[in-house]
Every structure is written in structure tokens, then in C-alpha cells.
Protein backbone atom coordinates (compact mmCIF):
# COMPACT_ATOMS: atom_id res chain seq x y z
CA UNK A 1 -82.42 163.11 -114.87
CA UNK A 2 -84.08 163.67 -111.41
CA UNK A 3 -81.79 164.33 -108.05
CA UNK A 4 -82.97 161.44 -106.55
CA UNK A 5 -85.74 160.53 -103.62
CA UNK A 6 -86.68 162.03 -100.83
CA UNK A 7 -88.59 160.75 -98.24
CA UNK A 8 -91.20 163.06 -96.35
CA UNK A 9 -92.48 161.61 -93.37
CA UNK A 10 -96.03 163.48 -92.18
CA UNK A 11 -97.85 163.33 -89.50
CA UNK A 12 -101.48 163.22 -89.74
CA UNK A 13 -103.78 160.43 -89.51
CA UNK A 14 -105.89 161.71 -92.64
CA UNK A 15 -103.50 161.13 -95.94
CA UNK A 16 -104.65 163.74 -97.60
CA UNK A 17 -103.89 166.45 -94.66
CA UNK A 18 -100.35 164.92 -94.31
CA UNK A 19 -99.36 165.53 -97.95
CA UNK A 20 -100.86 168.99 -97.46
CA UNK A 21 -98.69 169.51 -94.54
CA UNK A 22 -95.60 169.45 -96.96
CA UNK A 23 -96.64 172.86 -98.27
CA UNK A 24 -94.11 174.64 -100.43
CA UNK A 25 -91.02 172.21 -99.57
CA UNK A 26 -93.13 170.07 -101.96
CA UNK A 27 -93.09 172.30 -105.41
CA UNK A 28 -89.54 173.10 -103.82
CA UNK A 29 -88.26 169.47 -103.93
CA UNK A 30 -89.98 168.57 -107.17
CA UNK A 31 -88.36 171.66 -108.84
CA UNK A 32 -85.07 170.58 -107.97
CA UNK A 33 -85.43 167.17 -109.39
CA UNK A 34 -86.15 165.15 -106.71
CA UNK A 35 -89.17 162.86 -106.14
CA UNK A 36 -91.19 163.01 -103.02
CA UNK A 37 -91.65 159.58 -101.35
CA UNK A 38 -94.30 160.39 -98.69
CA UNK A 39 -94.83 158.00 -95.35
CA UNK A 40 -96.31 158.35 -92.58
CA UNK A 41 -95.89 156.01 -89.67
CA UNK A 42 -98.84 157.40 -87.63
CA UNK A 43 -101.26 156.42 -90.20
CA UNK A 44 -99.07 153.55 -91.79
CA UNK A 45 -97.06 152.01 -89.14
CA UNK A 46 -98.14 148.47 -90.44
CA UNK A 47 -96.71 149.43 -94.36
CA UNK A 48 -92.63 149.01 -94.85
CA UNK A 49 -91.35 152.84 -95.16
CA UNK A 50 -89.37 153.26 -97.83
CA UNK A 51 -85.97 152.33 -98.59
CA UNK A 52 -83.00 154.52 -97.30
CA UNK A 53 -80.52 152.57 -99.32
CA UNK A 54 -80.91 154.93 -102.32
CA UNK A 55 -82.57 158.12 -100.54
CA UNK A 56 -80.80 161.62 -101.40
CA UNK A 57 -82.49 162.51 -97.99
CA UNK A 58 -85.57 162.26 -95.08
CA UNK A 59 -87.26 165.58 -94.16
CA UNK A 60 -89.24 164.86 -91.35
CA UNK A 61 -92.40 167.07 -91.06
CA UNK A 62 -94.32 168.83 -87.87
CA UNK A 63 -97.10 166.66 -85.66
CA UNK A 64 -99.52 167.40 -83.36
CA UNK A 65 -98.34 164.71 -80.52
CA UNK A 66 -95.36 165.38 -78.62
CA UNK A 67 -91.67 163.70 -79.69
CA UNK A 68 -91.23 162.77 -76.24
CA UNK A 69 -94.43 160.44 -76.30
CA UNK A 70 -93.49 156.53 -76.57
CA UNK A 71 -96.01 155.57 -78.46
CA UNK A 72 -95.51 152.99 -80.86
CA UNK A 73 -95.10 154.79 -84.43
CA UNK A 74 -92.91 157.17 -82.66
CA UNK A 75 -90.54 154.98 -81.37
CA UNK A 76 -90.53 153.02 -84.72
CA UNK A 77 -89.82 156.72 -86.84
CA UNK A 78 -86.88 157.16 -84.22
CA UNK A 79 -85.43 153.85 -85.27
CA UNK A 80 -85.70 154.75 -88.86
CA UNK A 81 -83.99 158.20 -88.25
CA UNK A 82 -81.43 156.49 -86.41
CA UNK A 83 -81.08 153.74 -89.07
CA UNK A 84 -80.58 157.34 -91.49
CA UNK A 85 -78.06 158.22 -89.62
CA UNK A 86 -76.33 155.14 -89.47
CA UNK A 87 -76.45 155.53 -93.35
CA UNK A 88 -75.60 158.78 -93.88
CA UNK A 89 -78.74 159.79 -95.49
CA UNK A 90 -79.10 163.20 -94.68
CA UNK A 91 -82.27 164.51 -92.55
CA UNK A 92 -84.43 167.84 -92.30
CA UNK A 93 -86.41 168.05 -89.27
CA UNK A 94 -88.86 170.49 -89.24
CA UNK A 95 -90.86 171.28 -86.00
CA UNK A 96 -91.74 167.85 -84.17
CA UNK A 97 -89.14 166.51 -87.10
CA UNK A 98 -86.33 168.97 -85.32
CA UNK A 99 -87.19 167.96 -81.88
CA UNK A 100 -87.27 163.96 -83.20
CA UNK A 101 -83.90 164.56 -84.98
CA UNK A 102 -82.30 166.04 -81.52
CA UNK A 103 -83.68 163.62 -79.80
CA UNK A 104 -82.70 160.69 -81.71
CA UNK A 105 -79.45 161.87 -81.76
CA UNK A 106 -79.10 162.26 -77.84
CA UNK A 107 -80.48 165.66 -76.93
CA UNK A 108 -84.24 166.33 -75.05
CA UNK A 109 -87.23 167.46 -75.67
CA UNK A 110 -89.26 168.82 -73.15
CA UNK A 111 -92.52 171.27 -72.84
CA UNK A 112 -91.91 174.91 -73.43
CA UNK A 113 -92.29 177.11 -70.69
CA UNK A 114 -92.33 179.96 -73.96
CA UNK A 115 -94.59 178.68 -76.28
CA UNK A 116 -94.45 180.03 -79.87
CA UNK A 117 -97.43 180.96 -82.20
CA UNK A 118 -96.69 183.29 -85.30
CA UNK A 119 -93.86 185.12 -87.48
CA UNK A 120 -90.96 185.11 -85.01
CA UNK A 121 -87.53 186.26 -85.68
CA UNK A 122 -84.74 184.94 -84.93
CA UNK A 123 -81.08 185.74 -83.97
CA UNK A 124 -78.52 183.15 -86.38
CA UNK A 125 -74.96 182.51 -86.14
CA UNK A 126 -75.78 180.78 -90.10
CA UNK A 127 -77.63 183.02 -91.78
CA UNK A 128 -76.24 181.05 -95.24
CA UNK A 129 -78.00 178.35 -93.49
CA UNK A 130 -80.57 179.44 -91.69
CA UNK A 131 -81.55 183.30 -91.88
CA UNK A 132 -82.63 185.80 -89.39
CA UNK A 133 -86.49 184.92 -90.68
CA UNK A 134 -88.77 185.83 -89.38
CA UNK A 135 -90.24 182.31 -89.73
CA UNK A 136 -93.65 180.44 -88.70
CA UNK A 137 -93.52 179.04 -85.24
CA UNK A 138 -96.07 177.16 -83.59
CA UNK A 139 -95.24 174.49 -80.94
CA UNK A 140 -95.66 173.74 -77.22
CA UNK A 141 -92.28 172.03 -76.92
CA UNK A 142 -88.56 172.76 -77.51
CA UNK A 143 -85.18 170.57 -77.59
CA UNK A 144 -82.02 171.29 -76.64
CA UNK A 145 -79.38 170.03 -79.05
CA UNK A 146 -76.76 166.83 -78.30
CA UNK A 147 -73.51 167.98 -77.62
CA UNK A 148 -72.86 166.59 -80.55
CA UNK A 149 -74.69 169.01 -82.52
CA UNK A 150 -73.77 172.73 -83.18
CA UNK A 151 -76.64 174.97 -82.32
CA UNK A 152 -76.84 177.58 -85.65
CA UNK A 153 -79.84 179.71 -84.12
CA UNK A 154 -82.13 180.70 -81.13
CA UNK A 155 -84.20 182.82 -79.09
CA UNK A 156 -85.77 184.16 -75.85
CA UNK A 157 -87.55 180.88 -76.31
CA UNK A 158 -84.86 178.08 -76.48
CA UNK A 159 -82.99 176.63 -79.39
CA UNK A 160 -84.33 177.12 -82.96
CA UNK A 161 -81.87 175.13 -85.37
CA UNK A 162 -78.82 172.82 -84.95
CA UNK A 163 -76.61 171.15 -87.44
CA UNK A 164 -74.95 167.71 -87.04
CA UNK A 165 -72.80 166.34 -89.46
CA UNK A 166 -75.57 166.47 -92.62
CA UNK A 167 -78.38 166.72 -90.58
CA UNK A 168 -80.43 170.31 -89.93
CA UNK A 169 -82.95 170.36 -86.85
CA UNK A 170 -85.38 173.00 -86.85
CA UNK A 171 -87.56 174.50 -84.66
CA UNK A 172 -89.70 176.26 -86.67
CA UNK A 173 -91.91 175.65 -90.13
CA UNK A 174 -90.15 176.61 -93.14
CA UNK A 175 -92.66 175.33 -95.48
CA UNK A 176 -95.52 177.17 -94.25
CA UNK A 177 -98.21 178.98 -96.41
CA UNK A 178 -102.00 179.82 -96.03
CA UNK A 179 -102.90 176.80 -97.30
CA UNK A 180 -100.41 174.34 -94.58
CA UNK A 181 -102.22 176.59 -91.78
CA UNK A 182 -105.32 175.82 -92.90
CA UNK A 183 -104.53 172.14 -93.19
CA UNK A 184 -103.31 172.65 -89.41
CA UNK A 185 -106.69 174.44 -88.41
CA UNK A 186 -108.58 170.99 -90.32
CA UNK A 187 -107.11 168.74 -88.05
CA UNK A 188 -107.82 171.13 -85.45
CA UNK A 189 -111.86 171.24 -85.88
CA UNK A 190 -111.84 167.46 -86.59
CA UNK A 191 -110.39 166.52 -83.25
CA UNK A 192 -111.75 169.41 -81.12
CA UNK A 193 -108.45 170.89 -80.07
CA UNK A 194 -109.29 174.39 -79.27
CA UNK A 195 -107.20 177.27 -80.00
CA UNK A 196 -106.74 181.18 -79.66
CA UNK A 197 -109.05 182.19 -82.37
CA UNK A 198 -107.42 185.68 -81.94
CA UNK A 199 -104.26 184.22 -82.45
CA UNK A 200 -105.15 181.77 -85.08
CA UNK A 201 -106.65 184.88 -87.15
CA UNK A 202 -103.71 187.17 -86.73
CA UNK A 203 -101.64 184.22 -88.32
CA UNK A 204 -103.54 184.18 -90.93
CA UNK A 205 -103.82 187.48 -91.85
CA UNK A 206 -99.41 187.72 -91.15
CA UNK A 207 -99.68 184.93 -93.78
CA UNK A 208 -101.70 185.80 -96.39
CA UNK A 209 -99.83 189.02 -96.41
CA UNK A 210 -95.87 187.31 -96.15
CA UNK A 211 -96.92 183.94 -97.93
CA UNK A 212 -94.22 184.89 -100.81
CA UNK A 213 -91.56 186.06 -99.15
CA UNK A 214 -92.03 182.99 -96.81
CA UNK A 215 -91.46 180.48 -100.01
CA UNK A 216 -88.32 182.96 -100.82
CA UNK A 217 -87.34 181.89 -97.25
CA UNK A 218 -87.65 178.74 -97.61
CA UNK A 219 -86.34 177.99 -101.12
CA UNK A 220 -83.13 179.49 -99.87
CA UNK A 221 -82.85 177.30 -96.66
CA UNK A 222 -83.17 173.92 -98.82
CA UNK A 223 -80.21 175.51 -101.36
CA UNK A 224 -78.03 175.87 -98.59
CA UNK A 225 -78.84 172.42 -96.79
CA UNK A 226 -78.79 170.78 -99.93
CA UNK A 227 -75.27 172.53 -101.18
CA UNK A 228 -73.64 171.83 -97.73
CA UNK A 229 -74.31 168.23 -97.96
């Protein structure tokens, strides 16, 4: 008997890069019963997402465009958050998921003036929750939290997770291994966004190197989320 559904919402106009996006909070999921229902309202914002009536959660996933943007898929994923909410159905926002959640749920989201690119600690005031990492960052953008919310972690560089009621908003990518960067650095090549190559091979090195204890990192973060619902 599984745990339930959860729906993943990715990002990425190319299916197949999407599902890769997941990373290891797919095996993670699946291992603890639950089956993945994966949308995307980028590429499929003509299909009906999936039902939140019976969902044991939404994890929202990371995107290239900006969660302040009003284009249309955007503003439809915000009104299905918002209908989650309404319903209870706990959400995971991870990345451009986090900065969605907070801004769904009345905080901003705004262009960093401290961008973030790499393994990053972070100081916690939940490290049941949320440890001290350090975790895979890699945005342009930050939120800041509702009032509302209570904000579990940060850094030099803004806000880094917030909990409200059931929901946890993150600012950086729990699920990351080799294999999600490289996914990221596909998408890069196919739409000509250029990027530090210095930067982008010092990742990779970091996580080849910390890709295990990275999965440790991030099994224990869904454990927690998952037991404090």
C-alpha cells in the first residue's frame, strides 16, 4: 500500500528535461511509497493538472523564468498553489517553487542583488527541518517570506527557507546531483543562455565529489517535512 500521490510540477519546455529536473526527490518519493504525478504547466498549460482532491502533496520544482513574470502558465500554477492551499494539500517549493510558494502566499520576489551559484551553507534556526547544508544554490532572485510565514533559515544573501502552516519554501535545490546539473546545463546550450564556464565547472567538480552526501541531505529534509505534516 503506497503513501499516496504527489504531484511534481517542472519546469522545462522539453518533457524529458523536466522529469530529469526531479533528480533524487524522485527515487526519494517512490521509496517512500508515494507515486509521482508529474505536470508541467509551461509545456502543458492546455492539459487539466492533476487532481488535488486526493494529493498527499505538490512539490513544486526550480525554472529558468522568473516567479515574478505574469505570463500565462505562471499565473495559472499560482492559482493551483493557491487552490492547494485552500485544500490543505501540503506544498514543497524548491527554488522558483520557494519563491512561487512565498509569493502566492503574500510575500515578494524580487532580483537578487547576491546572486548564488554553488555549495552554500547556511545558518538554520530548524536544523530538524532544514540543516545547516551546505546545499546547491543557483538563482538570480530571492523572496522574502509573508508575515504569515516563519522564516527557518538564511544568509548574507536573503531568506533561504520558510514554513507556513504545512507548507516549506526553499531557496535552494535539495534534489540536486550531477546528473540534475547537467540537465540544467542542456537547457542551457539549447537556448543559448551563457554562463560562467569557470563556475559551471567548479560545480561540477563540488558535485561529483558531494553527490552522496547531498542525497543524505536531502532524504532527511523530506523525513522531516513529511513527519511534521
Amino acid at each position: 500500500m503506497g503513501n499516496g500521490r504527489a504531484v511534481v510540477l517542472v519546469h522545462d519546455r522539453d518533457p524529458a528535461l523536466g522529469y530529469r529536473n526531479i533528480g533524487t526527490l524522485g527515487p526519494e518519493l517512490r521509496g517512500r511509497g508515494y507515486e509521482l504525478d508529474v505536470h508541467s504547466f509551461d509545456y502543458g498549460l492546455g492539459e487539466v493538472p492533476p487532481a488535488l482532491d486526493d494529493a498527499a502533496m505538490v512539490v513544486v520544482m526550480g525554472s529558468p523564468d522568473a516567479a515574478y513574470d505574469d505570463t500565462p502558465w505562471i499565473a495559472a500554477e499560482s492559482a493551483y498553489l493557491q487552490m492547494a492551499i485552500e485544500m490543505d494539500v501540503p506544498i514543497l517549493g524548491v527554488c522558483f517553487g520557494g519563491q512561487l510558494l512565498a509569493r502566492v502566499l503574500g510575500g515578494t520576489v524580487t532580483e537578487s542583488q547576491f546572486p548564488e551559484h554553488g555549495l552554500t551553507e547556511i545558518a538554520t534556526s530548524r536544523p530538524d527541518l532544514v540543516g545547516p547544508g551546505p546545499w546547491m544554490e543557483y538563482h538570480g532572485d530571492t523572496f522574502v517570506a509573508p508575515e504569515s510565514a516563519t522564516v527557518i533559515a538564511r544568509n548574507d544573501a536573503g531568506q533561504q527557507a520558510f514554513v507556513h502552516g504545512r507548507h516549506l519554501g526553499l531557496q535552494f535545490h535539495p534534489e540536486i546531483d550531477v546528473d540534475v546539473f547537467e540537465s540544467w546545463a542542456d537547457a542551457w546550450v539549447r537556448d543559448g543562455i551563457e554562463q560562467d564556464q569557470d563556475i559551471v565547472d567548479a560545480i561540477r567538480k563540488d558535485l561529483a565529489a558531494n553527490e552522496v552526501e547531498l542525497r543524505v541531505r536531502c532524504s532527511a529534509l523530506l523525513d522531516a517535512w513529511i513527519s511534521g505534516h
